[in-house]
N, C-alpha and C. Protein backbone atom coordinates (compact mmCIF):
# COMPACT_ATOMS: atom_id res chain seq x y z
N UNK A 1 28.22 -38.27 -23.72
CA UNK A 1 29.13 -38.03 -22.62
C UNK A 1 28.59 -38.65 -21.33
N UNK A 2 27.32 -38.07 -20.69
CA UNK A 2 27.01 -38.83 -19.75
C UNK A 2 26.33 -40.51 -19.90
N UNK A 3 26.04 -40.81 -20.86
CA UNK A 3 25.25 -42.23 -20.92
C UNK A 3 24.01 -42.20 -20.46
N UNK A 4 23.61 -43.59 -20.45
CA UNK A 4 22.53 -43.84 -20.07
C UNK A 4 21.99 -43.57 -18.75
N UNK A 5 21.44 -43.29 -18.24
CA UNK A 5 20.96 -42.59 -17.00
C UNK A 5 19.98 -44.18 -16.29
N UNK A 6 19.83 -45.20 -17.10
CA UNK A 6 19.14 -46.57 -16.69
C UNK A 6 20.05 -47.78 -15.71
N UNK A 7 19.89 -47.44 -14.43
CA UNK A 7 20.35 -48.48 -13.94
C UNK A 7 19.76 -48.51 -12.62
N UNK A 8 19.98 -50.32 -12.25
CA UNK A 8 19.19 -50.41 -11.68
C UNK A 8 18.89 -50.50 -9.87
N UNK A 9 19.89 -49.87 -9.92
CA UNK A 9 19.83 -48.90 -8.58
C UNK A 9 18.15 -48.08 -8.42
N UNK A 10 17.75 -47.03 -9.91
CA UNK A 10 16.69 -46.05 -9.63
C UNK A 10 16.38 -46.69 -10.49
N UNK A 11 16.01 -48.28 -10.36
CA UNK A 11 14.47 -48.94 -11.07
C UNK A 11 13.34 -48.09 -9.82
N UNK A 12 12.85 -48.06 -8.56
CA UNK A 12 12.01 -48.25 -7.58
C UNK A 12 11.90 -46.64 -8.24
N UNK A 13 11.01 -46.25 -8.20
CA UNK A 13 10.03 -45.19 -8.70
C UNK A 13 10.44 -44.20 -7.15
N UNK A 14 10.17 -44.42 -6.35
CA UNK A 14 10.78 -43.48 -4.84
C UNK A 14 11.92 -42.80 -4.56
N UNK A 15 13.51 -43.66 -5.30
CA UNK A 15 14.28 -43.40 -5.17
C UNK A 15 14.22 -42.22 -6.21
N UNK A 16 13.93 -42.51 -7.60
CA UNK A 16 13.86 -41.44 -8.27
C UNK A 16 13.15 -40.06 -8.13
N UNK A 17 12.05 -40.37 -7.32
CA UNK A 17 11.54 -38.94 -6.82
C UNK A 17 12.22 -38.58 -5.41
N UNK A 18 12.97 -39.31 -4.61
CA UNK A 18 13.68 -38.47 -3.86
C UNK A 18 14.62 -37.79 -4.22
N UNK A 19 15.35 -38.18 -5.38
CA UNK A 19 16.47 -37.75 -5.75
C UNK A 19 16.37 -36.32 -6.28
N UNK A 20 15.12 -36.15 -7.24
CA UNK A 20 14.75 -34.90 -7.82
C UNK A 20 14.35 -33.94 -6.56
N UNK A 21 13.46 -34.35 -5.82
CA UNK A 21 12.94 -33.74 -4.39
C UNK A 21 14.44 -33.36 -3.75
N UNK A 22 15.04 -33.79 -3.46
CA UNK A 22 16.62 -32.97 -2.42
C UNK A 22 17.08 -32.83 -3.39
N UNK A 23 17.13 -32.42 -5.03
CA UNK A 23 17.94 -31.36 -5.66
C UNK A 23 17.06 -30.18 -5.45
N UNK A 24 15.95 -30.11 -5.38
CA UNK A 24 15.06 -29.18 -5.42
C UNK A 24 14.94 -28.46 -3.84
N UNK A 25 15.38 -29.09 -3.00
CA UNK A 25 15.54 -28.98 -1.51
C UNK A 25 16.76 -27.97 -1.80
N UNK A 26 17.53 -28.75 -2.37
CA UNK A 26 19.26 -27.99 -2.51
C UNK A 26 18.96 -26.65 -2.99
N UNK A 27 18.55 -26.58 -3.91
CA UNK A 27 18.22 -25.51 -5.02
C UNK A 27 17.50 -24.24 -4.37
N UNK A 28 16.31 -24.60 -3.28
CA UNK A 28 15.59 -23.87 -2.10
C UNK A 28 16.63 -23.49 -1.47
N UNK A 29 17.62 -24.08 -0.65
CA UNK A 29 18.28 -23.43 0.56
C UNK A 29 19.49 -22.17 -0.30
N UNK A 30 19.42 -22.78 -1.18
CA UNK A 30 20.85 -21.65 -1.96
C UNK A 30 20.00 -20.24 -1.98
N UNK A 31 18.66 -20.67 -2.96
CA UNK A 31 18.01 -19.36 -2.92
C UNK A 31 17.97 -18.56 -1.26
N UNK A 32 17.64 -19.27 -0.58
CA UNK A 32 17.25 -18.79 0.97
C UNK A 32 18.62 -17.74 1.10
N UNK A 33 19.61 -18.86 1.01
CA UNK A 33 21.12 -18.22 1.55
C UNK A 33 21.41 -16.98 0.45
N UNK A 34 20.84 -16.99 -0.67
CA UNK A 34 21.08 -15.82 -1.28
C UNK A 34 22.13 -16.24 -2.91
N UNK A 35 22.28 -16.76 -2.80
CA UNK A 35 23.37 -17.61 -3.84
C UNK A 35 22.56 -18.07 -5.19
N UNK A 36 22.26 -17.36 -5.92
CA UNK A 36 22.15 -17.18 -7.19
C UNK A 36 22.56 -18.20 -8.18
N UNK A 37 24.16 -17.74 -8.37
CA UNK A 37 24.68 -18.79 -9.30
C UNK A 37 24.34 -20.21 -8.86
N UNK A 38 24.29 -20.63 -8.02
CA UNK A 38 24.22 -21.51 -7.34
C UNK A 38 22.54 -22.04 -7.62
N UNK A 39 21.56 -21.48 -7.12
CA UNK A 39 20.48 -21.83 -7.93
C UNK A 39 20.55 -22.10 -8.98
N UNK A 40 21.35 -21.17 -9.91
CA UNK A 40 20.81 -21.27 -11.70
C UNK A 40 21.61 -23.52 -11.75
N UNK A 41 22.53 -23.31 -10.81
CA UNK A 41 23.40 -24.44 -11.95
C UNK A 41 22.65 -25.99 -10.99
N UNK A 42 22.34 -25.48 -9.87
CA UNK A 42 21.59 -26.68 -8.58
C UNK A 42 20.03 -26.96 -9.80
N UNK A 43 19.11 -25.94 -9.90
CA UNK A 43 18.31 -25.48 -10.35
C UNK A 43 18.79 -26.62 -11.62
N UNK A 44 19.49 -26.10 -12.29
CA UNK A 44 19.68 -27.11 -14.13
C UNK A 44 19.70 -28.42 -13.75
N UNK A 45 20.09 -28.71 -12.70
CA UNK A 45 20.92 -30.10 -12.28
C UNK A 45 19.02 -30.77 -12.06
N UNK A 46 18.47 -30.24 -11.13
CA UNK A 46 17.22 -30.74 -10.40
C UNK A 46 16.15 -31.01 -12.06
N UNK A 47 16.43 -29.86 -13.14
CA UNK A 47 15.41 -30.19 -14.25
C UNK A 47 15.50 -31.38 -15.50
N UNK A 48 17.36 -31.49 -15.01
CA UNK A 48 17.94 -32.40 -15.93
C UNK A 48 17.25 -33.53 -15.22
N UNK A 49 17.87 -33.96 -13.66
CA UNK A 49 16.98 -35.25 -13.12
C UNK A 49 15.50 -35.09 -13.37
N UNK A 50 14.39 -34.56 -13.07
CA UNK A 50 13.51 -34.65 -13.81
C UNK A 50 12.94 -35.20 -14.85
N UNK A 51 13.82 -34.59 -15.79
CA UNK A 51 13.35 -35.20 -17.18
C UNK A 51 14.08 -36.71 -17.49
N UNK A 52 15.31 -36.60 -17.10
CA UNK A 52 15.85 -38.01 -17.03
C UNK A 52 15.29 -39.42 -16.05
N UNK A 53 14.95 -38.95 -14.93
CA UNK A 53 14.58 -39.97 -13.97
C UNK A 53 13.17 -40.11 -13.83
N UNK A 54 12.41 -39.10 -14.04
CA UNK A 54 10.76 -39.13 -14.23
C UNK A 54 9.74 -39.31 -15.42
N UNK A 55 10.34 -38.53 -16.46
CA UNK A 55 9.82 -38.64 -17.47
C UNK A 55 10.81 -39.21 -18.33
N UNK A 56 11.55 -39.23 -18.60
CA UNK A 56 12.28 -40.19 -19.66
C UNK A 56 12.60 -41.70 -19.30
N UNK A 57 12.74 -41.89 -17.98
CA UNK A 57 13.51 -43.39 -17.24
C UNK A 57 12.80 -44.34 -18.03
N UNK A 58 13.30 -45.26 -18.56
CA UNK A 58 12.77 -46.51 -19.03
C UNK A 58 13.06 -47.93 -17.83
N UNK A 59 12.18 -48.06 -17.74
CA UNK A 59 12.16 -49.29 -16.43
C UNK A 59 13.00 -50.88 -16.91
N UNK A 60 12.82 -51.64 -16.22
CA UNK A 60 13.65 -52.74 -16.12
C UNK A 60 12.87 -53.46 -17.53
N UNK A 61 11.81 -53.44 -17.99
CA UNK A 61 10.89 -54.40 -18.67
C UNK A 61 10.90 -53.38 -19.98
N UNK A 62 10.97 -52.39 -20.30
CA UNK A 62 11.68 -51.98 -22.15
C UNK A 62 12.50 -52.35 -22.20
N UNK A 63 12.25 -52.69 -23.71
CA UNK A 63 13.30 -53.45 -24.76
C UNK A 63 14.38 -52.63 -25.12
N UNK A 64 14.21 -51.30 -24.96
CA UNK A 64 14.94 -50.12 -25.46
C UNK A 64 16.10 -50.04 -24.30
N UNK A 65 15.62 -50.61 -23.33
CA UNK A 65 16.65 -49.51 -22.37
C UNK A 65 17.81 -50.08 -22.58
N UNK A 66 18.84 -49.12 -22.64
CA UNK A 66 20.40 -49.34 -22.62
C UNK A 66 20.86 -49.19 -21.10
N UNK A 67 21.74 -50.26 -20.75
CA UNK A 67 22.24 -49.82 -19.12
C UNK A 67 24.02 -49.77 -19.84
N UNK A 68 24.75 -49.11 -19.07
CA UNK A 68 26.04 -49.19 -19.15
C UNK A 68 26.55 -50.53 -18.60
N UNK A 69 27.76 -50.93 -19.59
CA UNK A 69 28.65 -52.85 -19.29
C UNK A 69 29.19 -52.34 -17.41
N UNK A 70 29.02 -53.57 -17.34
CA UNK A 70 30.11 -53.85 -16.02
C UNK A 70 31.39 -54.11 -16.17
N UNK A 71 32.00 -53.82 -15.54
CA UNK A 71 33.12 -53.77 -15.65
C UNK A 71 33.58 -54.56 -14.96
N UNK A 72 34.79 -55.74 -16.15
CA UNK A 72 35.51 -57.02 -15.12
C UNK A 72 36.42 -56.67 -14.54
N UNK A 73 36.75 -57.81 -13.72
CA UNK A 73 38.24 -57.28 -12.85
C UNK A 73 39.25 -57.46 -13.51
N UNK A 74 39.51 -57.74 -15.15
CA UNK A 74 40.13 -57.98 -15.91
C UNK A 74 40.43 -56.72 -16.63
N UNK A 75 39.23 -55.62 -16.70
CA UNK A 75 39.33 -54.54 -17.54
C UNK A 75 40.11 -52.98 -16.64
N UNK A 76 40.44 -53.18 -15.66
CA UNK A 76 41.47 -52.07 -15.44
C UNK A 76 41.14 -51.85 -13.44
């Protein structure tokens, strides 16, 4: 459903730890404000990037990595 999470926007190693860092920012202020549900699902979101953008990301140079097609101006 979601795809490949490889593109190369979050090749640079920074972008990907900011991204996890302000879900985890997000995830802090809900708790602050009191908002629970809101943690649990901010909270899932920040562990999914994690594992997807830190420990799983395959960089520009594996053979493995799949990026999603571009899309022509022909295709819709």
């Amino acid at each position: 459903m979601l795809g490949p999470v490889e593109h190369p926007w979050f090749d640079p190693l920074w972008r990907r730890i900011l991204l996890v860092l302000f879900c985890g920012a997000w995830a802090g202020m809900e708790y602050y404000l009191g908002n629970i549900t809101w943690v649990y699902i901010i909270g899932a979101i920040t562990g999914y990037a994690a594992w997807a953008y830190l420990i799983g990301y395959k960089g520009p140079d594996d053979p493995s990595r799949k990026t999603r097609p571009r899309m022509d101006d022909n295709d819709g």
